[in-house]
Protein backbone atom coordinates (compact mmCIF):
# COMPACT_ATOMS: atom_id res chain seq x y z
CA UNK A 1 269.56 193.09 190.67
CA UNK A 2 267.12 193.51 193.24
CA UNK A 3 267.13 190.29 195.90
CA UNK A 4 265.60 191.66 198.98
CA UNK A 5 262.31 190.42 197.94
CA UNK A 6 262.81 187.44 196.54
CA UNK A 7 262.18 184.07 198.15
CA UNK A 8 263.79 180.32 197.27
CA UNK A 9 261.54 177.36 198.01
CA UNK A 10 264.13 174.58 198.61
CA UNK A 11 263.00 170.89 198.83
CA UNK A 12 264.96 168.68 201.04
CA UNK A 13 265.28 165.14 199.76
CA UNK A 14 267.31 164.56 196.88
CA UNK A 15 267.95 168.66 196.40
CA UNK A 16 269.79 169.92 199.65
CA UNK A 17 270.79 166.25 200.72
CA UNK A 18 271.23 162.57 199.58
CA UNK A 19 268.86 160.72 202.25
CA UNK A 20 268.75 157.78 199.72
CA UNK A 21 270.64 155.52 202.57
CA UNK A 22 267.96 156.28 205.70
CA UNK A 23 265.16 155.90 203.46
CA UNK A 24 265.57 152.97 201.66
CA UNK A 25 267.21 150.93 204.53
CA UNK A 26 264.41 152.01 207.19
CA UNK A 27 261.83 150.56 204.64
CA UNK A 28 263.83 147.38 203.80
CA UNK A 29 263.59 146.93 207.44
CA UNK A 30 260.03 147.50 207.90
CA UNK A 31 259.02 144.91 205.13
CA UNK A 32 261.43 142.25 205.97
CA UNK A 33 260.05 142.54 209.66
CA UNK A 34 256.62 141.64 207.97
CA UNK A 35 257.82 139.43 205.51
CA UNK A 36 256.62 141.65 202.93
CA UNK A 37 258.77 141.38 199.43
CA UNK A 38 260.92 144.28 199.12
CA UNK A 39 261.43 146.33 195.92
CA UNK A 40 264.32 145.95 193.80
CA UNK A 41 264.45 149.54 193.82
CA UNK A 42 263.11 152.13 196.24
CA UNK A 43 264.82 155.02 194.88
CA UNK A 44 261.30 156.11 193.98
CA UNK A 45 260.19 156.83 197.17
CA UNK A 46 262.78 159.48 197.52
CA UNK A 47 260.46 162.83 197.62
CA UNK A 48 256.97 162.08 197.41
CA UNK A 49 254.96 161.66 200.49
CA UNK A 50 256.06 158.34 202.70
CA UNK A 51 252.35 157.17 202.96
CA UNK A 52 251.89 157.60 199.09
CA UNK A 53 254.94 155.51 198.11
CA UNK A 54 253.81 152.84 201.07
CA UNK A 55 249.95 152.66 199.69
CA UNK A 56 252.09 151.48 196.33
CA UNK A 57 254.78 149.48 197.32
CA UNK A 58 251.74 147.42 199.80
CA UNK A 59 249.23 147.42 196.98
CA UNK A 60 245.88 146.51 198.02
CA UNK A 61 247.05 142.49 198.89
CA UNK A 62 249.73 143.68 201.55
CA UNK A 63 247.39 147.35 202.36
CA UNK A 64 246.05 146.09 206.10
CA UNK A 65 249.73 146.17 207.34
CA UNK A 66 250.26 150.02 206.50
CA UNK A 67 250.57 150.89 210.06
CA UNK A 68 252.55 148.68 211.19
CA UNK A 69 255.13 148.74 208.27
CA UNK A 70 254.94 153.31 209.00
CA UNK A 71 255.39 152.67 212.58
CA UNK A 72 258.80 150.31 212.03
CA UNK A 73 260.02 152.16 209.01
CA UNK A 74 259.32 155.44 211.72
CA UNK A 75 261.35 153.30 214.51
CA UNK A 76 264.47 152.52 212.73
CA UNK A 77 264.26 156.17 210.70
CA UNK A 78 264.35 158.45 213.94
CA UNK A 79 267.10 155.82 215.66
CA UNK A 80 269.64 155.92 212.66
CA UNK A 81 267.70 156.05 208.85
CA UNK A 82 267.34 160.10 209.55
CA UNK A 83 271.03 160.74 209.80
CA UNK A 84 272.11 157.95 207.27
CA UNK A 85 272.05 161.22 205.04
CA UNK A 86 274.47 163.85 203.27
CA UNK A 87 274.45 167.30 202.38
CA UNK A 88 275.52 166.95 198.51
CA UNK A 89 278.93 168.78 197.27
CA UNK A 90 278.48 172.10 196.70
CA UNK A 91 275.31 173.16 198.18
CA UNK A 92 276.55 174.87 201.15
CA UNK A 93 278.50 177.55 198.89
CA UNK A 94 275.43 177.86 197.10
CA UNK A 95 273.33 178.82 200.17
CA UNK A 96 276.26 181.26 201.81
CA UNK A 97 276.33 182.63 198.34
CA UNK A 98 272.56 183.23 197.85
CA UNK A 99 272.29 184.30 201.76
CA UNK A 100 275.37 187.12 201.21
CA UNK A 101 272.64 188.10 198.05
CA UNK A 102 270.08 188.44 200.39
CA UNK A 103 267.47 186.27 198.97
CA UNK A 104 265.24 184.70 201.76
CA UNK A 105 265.35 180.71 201.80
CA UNK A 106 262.88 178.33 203.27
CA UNK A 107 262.26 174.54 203.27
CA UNK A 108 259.43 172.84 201.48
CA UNK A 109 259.25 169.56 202.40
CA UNK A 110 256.71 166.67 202.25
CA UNK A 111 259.24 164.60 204.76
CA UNK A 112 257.31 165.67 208.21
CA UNK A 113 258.42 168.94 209.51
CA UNK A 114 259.50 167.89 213.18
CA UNK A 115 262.45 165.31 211.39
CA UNK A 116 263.23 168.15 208.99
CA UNK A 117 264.08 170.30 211.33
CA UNK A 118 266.16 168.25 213.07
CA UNK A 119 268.13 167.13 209.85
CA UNK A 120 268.94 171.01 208.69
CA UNK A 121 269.88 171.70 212.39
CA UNK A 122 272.17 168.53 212.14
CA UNK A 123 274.06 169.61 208.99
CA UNK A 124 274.46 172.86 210.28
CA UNK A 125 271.87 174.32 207.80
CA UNK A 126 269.78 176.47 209.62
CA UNK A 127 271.55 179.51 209.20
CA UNK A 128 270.61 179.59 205.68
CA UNK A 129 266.86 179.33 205.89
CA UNK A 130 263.78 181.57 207.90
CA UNK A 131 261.72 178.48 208.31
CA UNK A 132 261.65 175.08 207.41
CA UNK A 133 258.13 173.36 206.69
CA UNK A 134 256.93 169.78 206.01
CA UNK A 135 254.27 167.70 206.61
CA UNK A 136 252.49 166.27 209.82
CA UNK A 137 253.48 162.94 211.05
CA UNK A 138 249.91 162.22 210.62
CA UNK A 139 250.25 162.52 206.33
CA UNK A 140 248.34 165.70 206.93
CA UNK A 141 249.12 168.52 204.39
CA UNK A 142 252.62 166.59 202.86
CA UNK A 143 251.03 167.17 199.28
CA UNK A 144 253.77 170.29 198.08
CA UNK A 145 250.76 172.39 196.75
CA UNK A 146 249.52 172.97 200.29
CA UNK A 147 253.01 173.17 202.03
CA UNK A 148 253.86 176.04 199.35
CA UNK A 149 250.75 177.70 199.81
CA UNK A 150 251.17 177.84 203.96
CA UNK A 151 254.24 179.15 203.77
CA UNK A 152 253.21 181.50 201.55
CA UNK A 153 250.35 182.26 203.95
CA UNK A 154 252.73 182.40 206.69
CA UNK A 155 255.41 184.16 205.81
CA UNK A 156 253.13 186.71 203.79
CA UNK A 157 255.01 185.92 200.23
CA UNK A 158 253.51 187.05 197.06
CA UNK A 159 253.89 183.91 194.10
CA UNK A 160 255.65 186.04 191.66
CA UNK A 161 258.60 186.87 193.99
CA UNK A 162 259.36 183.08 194.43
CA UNK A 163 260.27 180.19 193.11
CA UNK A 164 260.34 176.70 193.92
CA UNK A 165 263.73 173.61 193.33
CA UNK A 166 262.91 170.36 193.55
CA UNK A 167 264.49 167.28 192.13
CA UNK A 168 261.14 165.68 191.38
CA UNK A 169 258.00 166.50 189.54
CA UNK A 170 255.66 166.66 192.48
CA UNK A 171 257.70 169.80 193.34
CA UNK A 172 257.44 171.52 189.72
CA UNK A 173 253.52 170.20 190.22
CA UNK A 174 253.25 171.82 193.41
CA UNK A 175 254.90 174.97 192.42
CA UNK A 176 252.65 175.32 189.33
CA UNK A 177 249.40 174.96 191.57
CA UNK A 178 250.55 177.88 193.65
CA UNK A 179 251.21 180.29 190.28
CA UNK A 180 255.49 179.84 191.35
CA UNK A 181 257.95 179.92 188.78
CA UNK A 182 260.38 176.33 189.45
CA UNK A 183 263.66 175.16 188.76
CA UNK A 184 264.40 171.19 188.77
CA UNK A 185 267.87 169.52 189.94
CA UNK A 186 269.13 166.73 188.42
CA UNK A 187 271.54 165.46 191.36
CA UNK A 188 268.56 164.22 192.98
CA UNK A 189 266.04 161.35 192.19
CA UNK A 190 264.05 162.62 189.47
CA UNK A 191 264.56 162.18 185.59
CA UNK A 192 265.72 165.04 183.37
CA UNK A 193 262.31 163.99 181.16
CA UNK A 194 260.03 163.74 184.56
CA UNK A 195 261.25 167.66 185.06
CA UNK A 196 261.20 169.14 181.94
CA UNK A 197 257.49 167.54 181.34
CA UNK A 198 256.39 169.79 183.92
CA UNK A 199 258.07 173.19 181.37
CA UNK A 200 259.78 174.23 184.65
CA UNK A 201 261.62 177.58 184.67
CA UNK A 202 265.31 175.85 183.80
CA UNK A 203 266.74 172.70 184.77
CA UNK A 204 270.25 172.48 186.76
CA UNK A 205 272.82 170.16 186.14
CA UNK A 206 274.45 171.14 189.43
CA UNK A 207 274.58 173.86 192.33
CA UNK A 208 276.76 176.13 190.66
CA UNK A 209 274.41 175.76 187.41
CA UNK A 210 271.51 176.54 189.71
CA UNK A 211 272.79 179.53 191.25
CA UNK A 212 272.97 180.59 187.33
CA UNK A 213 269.64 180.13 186.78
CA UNK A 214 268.69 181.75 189.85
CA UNK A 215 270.28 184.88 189.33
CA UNK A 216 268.73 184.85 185.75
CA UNK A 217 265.03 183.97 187.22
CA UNK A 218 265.65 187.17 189.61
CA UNK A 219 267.42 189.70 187.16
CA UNK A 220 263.88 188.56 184.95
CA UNK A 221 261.74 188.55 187.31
């Protein structure tokens, strides 16, 4: 098995760490400062682009206070929300095991790249990966189409010697634009039927299942 060229595409939310806590309670806090109704459940905003899952949660009665609710949800995130987070059981081994195999990791992350980076560097992550990418703070380029495709720009990587894990399906969706084989996770946020609608390569029911089905992905690839 030949690893030296092959590259892993790891999404951060919900597939390298639980950030359920920071999220949710940094956007109960900017609605409640507002007095806008919160969401029984905000679990769906785990993933997807933060101004995508605000332009839905505001609708278009609530949509003039999009600003302000980004700029407290942004307050009360880079204070305490961004570390309200957890590196799930067994992902660690799976990294040090993949690194001793030699395949090259990287983030791909629609969370903005400057709070990225600082939550790998917190959990002692950065070891692992050869660059972590995400969005601008702006919204610019968080769609995971473009964030694959400037990495792969960047970091000169061909599609078929990569492949993408996500827990939800705008990471399958975002591999499949860029020609990348993908493998979902369901420890994150996602539904086992959201992931397999997208006819990823495999679906993992944990990290040691996903090393599995990254070895087989390489030894076929």
């Amino acid at each position: 098995m030949n690893e030296y060229n092959k590259n892993i595409l790891f999404d951060l939310d919900g597939t390298l760490t639980d950030s359920k806590i920071g999220i949710t309670q940094s956007l109960s806090y900017a609605l409640n400062e507002l007095k806008i109704e919160v969401p029984a459940n905000l679990d769906w905003c785990i993933g997807p682009p933060l101004q995508n899952s605000l332009a839905k949660i505001l609708g278009e009665k609530n949509a003039v206070f999009f600003n302000e609710v980004l700029k407290l949800y942004r307050e009360r995130f880079e204070e305490k929300g961004m570390f309200e987070n957890e590196v799930y059981q067994g992902i660690e081994q799976l990294l040090n095991n993949l690194s001793e195999m030699k395949f090259k990791m990287f983030v791909a992350t629609s969370k903005p790249e400057v709070y990225a980076k600082k939550i790998i560097k917190h959990f002692n992550l950065e070891k692992y990966f050869l660059g972590v990418y995400g969005s601008e703070l702006s919204g610019k380029d968080s769609d995971k189409a473009t964030i694959i495709k400037k990495i792969f720009q960047e970091e000169k990587i061909v599609c078929t010697s990569a492949i993408m894990i996500g827990d939800r399906s705008h990471d399958l969706i975002g591999a499949k634009a860029n020609n990348v084989d993908a493998l979902g996770v369901l420890w994150g946020y996602g539904s086992k039927e959201e992931l397999e609608d997208e006819n990823p390569y495999g679906v993992a029911k944990d990290p040691a299942d996903l090393k599995l089905k990254i070895v087989c992905w390489s030894k076929n690839r």
